[in-house]
Protein backbone atom coordinates (compact mmCIF):
# COMPACT_ATOMS: atom_id res chain seq x y z
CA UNK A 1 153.72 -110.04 88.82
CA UNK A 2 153.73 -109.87 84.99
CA UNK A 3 154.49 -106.32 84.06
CA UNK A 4 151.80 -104.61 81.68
CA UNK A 5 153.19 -105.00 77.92
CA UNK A 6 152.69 -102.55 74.99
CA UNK A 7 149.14 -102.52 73.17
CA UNK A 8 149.14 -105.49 70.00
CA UNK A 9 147.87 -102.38 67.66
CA UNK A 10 151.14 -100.70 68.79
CA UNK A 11 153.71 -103.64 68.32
CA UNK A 12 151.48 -104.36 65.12
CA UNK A 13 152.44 -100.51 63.91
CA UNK A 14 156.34 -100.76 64.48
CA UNK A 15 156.32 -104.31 62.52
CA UNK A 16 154.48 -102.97 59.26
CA UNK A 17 156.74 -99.87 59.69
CA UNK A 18 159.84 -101.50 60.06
CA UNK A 19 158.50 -104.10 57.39
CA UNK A 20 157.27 -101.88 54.56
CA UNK A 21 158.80 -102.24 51.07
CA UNK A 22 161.38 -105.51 52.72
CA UNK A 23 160.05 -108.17 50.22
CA UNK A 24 159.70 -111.81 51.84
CA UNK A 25 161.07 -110.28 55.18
CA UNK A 26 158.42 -110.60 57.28
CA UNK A 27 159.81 -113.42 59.66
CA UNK A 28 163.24 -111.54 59.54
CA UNK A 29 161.61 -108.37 60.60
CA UNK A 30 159.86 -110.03 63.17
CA UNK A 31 162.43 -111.91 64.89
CA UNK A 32 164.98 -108.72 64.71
CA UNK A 33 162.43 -107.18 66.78
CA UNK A 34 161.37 -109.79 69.24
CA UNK A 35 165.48 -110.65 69.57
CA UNK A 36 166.15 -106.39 70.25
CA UNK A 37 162.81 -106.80 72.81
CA UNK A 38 164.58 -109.99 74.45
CA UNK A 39 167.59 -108.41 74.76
CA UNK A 40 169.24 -111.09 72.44
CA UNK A 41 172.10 -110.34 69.11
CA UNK A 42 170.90 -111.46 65.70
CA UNK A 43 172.18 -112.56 62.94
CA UNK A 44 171.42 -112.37 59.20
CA UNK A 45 172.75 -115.17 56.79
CA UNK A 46 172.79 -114.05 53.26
CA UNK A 47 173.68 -112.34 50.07
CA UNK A 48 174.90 -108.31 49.83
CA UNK A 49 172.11 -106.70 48.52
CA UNK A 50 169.34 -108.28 50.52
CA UNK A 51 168.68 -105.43 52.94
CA UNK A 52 170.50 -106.70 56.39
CA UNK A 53 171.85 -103.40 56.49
CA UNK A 54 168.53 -101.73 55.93
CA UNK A 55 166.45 -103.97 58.39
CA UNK A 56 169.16 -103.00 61.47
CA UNK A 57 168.51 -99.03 60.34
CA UNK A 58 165.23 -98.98 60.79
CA UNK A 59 165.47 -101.26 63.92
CA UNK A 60 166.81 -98.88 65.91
CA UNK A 61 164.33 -96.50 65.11
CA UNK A 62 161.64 -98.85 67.09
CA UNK A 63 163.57 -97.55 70.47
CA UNK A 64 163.11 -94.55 72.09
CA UNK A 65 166.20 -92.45 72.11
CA UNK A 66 168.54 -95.67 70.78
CA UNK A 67 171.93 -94.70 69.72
CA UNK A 68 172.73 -96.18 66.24
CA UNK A 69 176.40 -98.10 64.90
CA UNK A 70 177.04 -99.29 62.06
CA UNK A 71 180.29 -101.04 60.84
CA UNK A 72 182.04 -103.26 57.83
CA UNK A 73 184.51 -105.11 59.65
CA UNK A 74 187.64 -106.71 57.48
CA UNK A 75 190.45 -108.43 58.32
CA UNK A 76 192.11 -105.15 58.29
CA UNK A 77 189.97 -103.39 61.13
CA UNK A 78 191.29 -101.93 63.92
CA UNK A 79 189.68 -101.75 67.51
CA UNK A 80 189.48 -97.58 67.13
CA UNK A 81 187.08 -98.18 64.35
CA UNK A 82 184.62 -100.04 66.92
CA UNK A 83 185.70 -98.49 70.33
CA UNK A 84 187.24 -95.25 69.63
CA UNK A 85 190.37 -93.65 69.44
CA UNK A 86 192.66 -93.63 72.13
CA UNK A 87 192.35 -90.46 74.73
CA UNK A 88 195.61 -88.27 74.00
CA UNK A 89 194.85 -86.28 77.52
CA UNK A 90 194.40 -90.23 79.32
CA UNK A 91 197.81 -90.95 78.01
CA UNK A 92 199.32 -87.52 79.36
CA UNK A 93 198.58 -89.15 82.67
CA UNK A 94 199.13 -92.54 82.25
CA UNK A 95 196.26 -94.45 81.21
CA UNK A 96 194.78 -96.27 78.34
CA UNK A 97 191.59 -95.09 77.23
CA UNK A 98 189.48 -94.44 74.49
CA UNK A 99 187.33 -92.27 73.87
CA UNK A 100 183.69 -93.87 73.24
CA UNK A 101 181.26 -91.75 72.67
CA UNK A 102 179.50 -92.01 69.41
CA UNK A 103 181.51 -95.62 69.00
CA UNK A 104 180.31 -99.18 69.59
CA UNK A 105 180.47 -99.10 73.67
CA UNK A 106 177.40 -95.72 73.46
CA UNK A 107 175.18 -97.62 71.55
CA UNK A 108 171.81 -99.39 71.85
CA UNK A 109 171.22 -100.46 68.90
CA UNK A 110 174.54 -101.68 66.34
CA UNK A 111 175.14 -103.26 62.77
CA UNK A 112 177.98 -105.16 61.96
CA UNK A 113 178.18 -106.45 58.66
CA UNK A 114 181.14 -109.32 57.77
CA UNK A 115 181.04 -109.77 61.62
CA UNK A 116 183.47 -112.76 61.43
CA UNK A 117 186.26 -111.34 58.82
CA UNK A 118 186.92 -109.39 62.25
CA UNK A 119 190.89 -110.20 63.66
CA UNK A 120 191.01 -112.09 67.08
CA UNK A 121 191.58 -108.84 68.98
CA UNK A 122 188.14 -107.34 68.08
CA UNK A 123 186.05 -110.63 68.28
CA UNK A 124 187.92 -110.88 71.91
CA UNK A 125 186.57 -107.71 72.76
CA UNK A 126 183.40 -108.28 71.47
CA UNK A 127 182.77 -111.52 73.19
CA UNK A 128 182.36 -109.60 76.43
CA UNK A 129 180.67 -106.48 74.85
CA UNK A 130 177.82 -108.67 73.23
CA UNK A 131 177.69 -111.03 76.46
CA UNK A 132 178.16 -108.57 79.31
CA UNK A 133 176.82 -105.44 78.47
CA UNK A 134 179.97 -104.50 79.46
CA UNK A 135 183.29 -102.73 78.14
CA UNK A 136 186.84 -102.31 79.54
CA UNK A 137 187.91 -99.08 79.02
CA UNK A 138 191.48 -98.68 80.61
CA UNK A 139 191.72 -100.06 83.78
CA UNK A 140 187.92 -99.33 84.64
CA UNK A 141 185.24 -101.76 83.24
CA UNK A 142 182.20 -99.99 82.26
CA UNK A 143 178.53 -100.66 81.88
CA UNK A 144 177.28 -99.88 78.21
CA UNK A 145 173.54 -98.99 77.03
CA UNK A 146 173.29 -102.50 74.59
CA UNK A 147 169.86 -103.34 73.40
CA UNK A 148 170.91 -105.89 70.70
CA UNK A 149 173.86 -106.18 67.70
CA UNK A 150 172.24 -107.11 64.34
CA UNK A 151 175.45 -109.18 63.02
CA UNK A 152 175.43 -109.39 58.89
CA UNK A 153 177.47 -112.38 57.32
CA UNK A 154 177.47 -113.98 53.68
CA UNK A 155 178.25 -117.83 54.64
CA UNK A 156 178.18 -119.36 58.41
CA UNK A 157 181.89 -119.66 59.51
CA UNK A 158 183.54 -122.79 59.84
CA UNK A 159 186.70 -122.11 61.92
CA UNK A 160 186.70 -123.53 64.78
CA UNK A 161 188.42 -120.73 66.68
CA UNK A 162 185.12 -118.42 65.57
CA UNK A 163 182.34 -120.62 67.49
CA UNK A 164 181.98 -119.07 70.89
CA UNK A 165 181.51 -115.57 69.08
CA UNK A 166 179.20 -117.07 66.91
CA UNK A 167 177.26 -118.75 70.04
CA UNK A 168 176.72 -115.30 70.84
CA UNK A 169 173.94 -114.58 68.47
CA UNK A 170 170.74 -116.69 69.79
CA UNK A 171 168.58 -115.53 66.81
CA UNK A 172 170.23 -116.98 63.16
CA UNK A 173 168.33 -115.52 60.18
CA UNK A 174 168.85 -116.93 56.48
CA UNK A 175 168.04 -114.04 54.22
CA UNK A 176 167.87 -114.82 50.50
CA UNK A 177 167.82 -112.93 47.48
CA UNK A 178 164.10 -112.01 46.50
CA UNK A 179 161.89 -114.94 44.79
CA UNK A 180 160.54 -115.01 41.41
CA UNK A 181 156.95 -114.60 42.50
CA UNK A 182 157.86 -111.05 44.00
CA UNK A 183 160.50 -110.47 41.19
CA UNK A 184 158.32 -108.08 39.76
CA UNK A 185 157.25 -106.07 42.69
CA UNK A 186 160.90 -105.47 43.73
CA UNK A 187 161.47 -103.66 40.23
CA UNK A 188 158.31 -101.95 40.82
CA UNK A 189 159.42 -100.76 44.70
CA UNK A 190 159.68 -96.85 45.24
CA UNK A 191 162.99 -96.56 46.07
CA UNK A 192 162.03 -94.53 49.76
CA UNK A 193 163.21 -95.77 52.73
CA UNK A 194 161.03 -95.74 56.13
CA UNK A 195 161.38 -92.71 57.83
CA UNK A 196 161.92 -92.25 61.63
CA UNK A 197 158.34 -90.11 61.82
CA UNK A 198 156.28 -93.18 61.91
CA UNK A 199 157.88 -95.19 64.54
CA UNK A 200 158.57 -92.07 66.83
CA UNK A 201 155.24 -92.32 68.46
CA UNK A 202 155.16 -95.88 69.06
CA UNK A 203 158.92 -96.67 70.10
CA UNK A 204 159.58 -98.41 73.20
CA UNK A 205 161.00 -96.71 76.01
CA UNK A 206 164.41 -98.17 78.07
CA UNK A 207 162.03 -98.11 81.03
CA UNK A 208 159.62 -100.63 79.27
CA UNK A 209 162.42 -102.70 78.15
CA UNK A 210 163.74 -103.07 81.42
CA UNK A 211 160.56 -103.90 82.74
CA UNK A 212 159.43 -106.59 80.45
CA UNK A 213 163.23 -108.13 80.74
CA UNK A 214 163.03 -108.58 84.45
CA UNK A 215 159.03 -109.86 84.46
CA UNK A 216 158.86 -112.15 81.45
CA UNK A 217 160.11 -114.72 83.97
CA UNK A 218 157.35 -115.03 85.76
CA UNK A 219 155.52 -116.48 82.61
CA UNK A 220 155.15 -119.76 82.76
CA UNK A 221 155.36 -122.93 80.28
CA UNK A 222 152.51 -124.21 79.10
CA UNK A 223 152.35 -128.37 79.66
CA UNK A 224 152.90 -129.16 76.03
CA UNK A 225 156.35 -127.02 75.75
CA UNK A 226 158.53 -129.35 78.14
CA UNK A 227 157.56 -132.81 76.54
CA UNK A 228 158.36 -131.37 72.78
CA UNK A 229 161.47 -129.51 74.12
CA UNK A 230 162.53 -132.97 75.43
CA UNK A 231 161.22 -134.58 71.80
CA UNK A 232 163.11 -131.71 70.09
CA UNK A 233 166.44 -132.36 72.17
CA UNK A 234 166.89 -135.80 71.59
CA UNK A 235 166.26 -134.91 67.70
CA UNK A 236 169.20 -132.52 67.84
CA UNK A 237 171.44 -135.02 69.24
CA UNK A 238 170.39 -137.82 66.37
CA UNK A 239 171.15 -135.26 63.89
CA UNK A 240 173.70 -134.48 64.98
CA UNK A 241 173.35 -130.81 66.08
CA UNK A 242 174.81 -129.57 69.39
CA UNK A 243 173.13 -127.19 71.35
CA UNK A 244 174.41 -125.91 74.83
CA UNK A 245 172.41 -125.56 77.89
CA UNK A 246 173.06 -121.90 77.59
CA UNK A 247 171.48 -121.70 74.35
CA UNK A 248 168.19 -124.17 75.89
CA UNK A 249 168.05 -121.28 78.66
CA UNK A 250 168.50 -118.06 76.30
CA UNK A 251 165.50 -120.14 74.09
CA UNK A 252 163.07 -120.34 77.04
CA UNK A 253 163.90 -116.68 77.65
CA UNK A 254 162.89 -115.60 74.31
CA UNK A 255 159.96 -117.66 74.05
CA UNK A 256 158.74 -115.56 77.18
CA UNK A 257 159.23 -112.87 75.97
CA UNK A 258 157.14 -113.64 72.60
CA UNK A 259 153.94 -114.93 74.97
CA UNK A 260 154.63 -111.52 77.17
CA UNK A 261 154.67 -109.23 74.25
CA UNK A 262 151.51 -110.54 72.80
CA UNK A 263 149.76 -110.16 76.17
CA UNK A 264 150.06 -114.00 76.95
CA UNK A 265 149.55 -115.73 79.92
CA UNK A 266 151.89 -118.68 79.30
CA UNK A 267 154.22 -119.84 76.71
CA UNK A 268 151.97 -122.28 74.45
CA UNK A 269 152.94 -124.77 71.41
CA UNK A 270 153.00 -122.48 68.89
CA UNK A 271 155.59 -120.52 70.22
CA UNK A 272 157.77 -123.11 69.29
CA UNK A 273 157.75 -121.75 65.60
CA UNK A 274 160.87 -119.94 66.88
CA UNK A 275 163.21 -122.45 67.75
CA UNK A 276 164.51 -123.77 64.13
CA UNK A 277 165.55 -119.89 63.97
CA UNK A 278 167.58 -120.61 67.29
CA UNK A 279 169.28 -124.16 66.82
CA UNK A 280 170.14 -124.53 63.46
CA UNK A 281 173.61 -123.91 63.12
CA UNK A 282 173.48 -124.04 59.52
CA UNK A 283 170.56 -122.38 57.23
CA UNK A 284 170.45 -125.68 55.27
CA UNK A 285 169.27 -127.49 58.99
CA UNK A 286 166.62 -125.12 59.08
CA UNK A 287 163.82 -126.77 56.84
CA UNK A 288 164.03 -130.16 58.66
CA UNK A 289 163.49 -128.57 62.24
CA UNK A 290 160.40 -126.10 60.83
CA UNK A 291 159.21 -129.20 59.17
CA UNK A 292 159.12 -130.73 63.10
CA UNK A 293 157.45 -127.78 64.36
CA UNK A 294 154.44 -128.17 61.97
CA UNK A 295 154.69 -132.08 62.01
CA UNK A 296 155.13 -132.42 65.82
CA UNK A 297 153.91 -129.22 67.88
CA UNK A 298 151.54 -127.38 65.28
CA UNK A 299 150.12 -131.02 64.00
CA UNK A 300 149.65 -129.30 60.28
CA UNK A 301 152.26 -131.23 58.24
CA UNK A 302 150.23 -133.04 55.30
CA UNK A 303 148.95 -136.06 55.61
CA UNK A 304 148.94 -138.97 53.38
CA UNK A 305 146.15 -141.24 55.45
CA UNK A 306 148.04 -144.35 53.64
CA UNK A 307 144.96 -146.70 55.42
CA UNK A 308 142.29 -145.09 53.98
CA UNK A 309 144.15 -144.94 50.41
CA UNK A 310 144.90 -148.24 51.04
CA UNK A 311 140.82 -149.25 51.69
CA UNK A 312 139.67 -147.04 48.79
CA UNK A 313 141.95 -148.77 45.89
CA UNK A 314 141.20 -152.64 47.43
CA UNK A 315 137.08 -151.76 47.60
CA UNK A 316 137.55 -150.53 43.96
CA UNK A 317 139.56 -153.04 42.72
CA UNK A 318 137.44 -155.48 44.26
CA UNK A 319 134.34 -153.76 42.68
CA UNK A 320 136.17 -153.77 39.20
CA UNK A 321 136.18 -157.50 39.59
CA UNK A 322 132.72 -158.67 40.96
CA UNK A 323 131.63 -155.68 38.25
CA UNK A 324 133.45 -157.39 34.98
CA UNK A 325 132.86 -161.33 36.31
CA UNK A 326 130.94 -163.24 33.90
CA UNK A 327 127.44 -165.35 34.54
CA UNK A 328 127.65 -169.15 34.50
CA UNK A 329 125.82 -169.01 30.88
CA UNK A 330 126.93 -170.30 27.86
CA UNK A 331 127.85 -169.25 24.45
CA UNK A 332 124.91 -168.77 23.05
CA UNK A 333 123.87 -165.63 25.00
CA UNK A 334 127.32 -164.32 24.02
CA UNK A 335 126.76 -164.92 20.83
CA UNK A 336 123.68 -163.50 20.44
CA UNK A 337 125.34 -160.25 22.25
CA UNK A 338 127.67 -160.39 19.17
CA UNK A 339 124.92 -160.69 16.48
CA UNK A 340 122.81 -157.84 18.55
CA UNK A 341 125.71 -155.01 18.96
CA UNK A 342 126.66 -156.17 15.08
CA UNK A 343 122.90 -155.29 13.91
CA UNK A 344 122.38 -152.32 16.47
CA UNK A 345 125.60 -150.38 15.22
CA UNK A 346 124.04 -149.60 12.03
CA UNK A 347 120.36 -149.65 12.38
CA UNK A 348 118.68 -146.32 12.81
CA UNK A 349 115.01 -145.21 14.41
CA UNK A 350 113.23 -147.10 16.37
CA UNK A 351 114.36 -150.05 15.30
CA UNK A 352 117.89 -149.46 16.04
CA UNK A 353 117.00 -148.43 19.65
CA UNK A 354 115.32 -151.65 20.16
CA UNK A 355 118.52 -153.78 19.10
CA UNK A 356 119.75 -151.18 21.75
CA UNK A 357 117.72 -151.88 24.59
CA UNK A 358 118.40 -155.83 24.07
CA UNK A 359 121.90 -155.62 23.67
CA UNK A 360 121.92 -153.36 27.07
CA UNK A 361 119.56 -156.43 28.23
CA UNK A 362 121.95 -158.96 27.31
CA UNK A 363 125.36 -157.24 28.72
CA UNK A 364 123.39 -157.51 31.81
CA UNK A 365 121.93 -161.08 31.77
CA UNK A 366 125.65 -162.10 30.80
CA UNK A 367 126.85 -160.43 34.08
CA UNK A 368 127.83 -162.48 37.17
CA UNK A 369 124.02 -161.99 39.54
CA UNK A 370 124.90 -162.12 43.50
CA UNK A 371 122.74 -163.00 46.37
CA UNK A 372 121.02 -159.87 48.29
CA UNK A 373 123.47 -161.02 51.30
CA UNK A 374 126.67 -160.24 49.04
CA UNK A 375 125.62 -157.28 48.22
CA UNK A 376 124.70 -156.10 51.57
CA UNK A 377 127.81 -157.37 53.23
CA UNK A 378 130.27 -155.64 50.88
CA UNK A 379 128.18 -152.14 51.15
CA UNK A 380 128.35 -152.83 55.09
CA UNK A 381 132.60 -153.12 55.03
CA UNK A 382 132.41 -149.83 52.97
CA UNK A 383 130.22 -148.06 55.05
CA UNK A 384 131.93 -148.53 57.95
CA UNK A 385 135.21 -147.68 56.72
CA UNK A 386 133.33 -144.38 55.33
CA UNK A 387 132.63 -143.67 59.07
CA UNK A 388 136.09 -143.69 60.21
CA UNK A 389 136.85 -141.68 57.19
CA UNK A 390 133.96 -139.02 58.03
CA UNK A 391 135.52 -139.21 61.88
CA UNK A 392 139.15 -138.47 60.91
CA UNK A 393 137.76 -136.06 58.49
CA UNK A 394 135.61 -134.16 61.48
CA UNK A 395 138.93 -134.55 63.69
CA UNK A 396 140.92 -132.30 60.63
CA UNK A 397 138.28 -129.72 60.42
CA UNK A 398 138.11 -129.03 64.17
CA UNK A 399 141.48 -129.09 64.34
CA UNK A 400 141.96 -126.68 61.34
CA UNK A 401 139.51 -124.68 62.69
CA UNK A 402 141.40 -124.15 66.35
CA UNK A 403 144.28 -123.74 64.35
CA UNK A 404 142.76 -120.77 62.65
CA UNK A 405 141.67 -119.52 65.64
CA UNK A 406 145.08 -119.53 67.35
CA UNK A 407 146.98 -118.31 64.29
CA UNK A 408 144.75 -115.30 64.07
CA UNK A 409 146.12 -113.96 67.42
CA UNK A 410 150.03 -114.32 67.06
CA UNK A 411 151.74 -111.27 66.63
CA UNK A 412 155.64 -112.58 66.02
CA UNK A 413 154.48 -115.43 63.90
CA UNK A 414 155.00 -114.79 60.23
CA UNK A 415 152.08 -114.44 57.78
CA UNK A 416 153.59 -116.60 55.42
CA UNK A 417 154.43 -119.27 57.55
CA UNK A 418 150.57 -119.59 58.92
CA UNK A 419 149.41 -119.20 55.44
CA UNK A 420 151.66 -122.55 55.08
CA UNK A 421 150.17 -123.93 57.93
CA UNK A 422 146.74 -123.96 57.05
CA UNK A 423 147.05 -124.61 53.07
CA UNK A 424 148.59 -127.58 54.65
CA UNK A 425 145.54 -128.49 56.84
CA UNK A 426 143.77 -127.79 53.29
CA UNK A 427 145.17 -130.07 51.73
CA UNK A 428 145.19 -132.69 54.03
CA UNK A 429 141.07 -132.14 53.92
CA UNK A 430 140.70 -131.69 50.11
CA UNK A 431 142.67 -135.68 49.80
CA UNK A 432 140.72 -136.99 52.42
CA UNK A 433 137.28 -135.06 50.67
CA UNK A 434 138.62 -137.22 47.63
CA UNK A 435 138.78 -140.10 49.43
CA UNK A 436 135.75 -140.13 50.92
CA UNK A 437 134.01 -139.08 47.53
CA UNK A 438 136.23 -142.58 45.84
CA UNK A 439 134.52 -144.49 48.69
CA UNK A 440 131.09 -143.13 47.96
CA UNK A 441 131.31 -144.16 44.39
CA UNK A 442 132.41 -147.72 45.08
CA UNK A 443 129.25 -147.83 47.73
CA UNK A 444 127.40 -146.75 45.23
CA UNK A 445 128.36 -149.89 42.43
CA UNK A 446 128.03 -152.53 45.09
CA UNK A 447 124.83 -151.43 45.79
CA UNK A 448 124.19 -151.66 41.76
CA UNK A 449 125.55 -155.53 41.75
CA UNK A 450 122.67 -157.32 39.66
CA UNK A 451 120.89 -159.46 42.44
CA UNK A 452 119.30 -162.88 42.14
CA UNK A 453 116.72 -163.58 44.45
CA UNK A 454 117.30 -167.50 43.61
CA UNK A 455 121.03 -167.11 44.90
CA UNK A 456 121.79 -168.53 48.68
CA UNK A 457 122.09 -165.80 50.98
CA UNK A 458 126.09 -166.18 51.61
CA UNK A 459 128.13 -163.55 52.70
CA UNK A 460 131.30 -162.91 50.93
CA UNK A 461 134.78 -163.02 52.92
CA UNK A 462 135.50 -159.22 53.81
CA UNK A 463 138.13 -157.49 51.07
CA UNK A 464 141.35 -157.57 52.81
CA UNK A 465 142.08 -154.00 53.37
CA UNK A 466 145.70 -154.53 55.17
CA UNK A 467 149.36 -153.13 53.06
């Protein structure tokens, strides 16, 4: 049975909260949250000064009664800094322990920033801490109260020796310095932080943690997730980018508990927005495997539909000939075109517009005249490819339209990212609009080909339309 999840307005309330004056944060925010909810450590890739430390303060405000840590960690830190100091009355009777209380092993909710300047002994420590929920204290190993470690670093390490602990955090942010389109709002920011007031009456309670941690797997997978987890593997191994089978299961786990949160019945497509957040091992890997998600899962990448470019320039090309083609007349209308445009350029009143109207009548008489059947058959080619433009076109809307509809109800998924999503299903819409409009014009001059009557009724050989 799928246990009963917290109200959207009230999940909705502790994301503006914890978001409110964090410029460009908003997936950040989001999937700090969702990863503390899933019981999973995250990380935050950037900069000092882009408000890591800030976003884990205020996280910890989002759970009822959570115990707050917060630590720099150098090469020069010592295990009492993170555990405790050693009990002096232990030691009196022969053991080795520390004293944790108010330390690393008490908390629910803990900050590390420079997590991976940390010597060998604490990042041994911590591997079992961050995994376990555990922490050996003495000779006795001990259960601690761990919601999630929010682990701050300014580069991704590269030593080999550092991977398992950096395995440990599922959820991988990249946090930049604010852009130049909110460059001005940052200056203009009050410089109050969120209080704890706000959140206090919508914080989530150990028992409802608990309870959503050992339901969410009873939600199940939508049909769609397997086959583009498959797609997405093989992807990852062409890249290359290794991912363990731990890190497929922790994934499935927090997609579950995204669909549960929002009051889901299944884990659907668009869940999937998640995953470049918890594969990439580098931030620069990151753009290629959102571009996937909107390409592949959320079927909003841009399109390009190269055929119907392709049928639009050869019908007006081909137009641009037939148009300009001359008739099988002589000279002697062209030069009487000549004399008429010479005498009609500087004539004035009504005579002038005379030696208008029969230089207009000439232009035309000199044009190449086609049979009705010509004419006919070329508007025929275009309006049938304007009919599997207007069908492809229908096909976009409706499926910008679900989109819309679908995007409206996500919680987790960032604002800015479904903005992107649909301006790109815009887009898509406003070239083939253009496209459509390029065909109607070239209809439009076929159907004004002069027409002789006296010409046999052939039909012309259809424009080639292939690349």
């Amino acid at each position: 049975m799928i246990p009963a999840t917290p109200s959207r307005a009230r999940l909705s309330s502790l994301i503006d909260t914890l978001e409110a004056g964090l410029l460009e944060r908003s997936a950040a925010v989001r999937l700090a949250l969702l990863g503390a909810l899933a019981g999973e450590h995250v990380l935050l890739i950037g900069p000092p000064g882009t408000a890591k430390s800030e976003l884990a303060r205020r996280l910890h405000r989002a759970f009822d009664g959570a115990r707050y840590f917060e630590r720099l960690l150098t090469r020069f830190s010592t295990p009492e800094e993170l555990f405790g100091p050693l009990s002096l009355k232990a030691l009196e009777q022969d053991r080795y322990e520390r004293l944790t209380d108010g330390y690393l092993p008490t908390a629910s909710i803990a900050f590390l920033d420079e997590v991976f300047k940390a010597n060998s002994a604490i990042l041994n420590a911590l591997l079992t801490l961050l995994n376990e929920r555990e922490f050996d204290n003495g000779s006795a190993r001990t259960r601690t109260p761990l919601i999630s470690v929010i682990g701050a670093t300014n580069e991704v390490p590269q030593d080999e020796s550092l991977m398992a602990f950096y395995d440990r955090f599922l959820v991988r942010v990249p946090v930049a310095a604010v852009s130049d389109a909110s460059f001005a709002q940052l200056l203009a920011l009050a410089p109050a932080r969120a209080s704890a007031a706000p959140m206090a009456a919508q914080a989530i309670t150990r028992e409802e943690l608990g309870q959503w941690l050992s339901g969410r797997d009873a939600v199940p997978l939508a049909p769609e997730v397997v086959p583009h987890l498959q797609a997405l593997r093989a992807l990852c191994a062409s890249l290359p980018l290794g991912v363990s089978d731990r890190r497929w299961r922790q994934l499935i786990g927090l997609l579950r508990s995204a669909a549960l949160t929002e009051g889901r019945a299944e884990v659907d497509g668009l869940d999937l927005w998640l995953v470049p957040y918890l594969l990439a091992t580098e931030p620069a890997q990151l753009a290629g495997l959102q571009d996937w998600f909107a390409r592949e899962v959320a079927q909003a990448a841009p399109q390009d539909a190269p055929w119907l470019a392709r049928a639009a320039d050869a019908f007006e090309k081909q137009l641009e000939i037939e148009s300009r083609a001359p008739s099988q007349e002589g000279d002697a209308s062209a030069g009487k075109l000549a004399l008429a445009r010479s005498i009609g350029g500087g004539a004035e009143g009504g005579e002038g517009e005379m030696l208008r109207m029969m230089t207009a009548s000439l232009e035309a008489h000199l044009r190449k005249h086609y049979s009705s059947a010509h004419v006919a058959a070329r508007v025929a080619q275009v309006d049938e490819v304007l009919a599997t433009a207007r069908q492809h076109q229908a096909q976009i809307e409706a499926q910008a339209a679900a989109l819309a509809r679908a995007l409206r109800d996500r919680l987790w998924l960032p604002p800015d990212l479904a903005a992107q999503l649909l301006r790109n299903r815009r887009q898509t819409l406003a070239m083939l609009a253009a496209r459509v409009a390029q065909l109607q014009g070239t209809r439009a001059g076929f159907a004004a080909l002069p027409v002789d009557p006296r010409q046999a009724a052939s039909r012309p050989e259809p424009i080639a339309l292939s690349a």
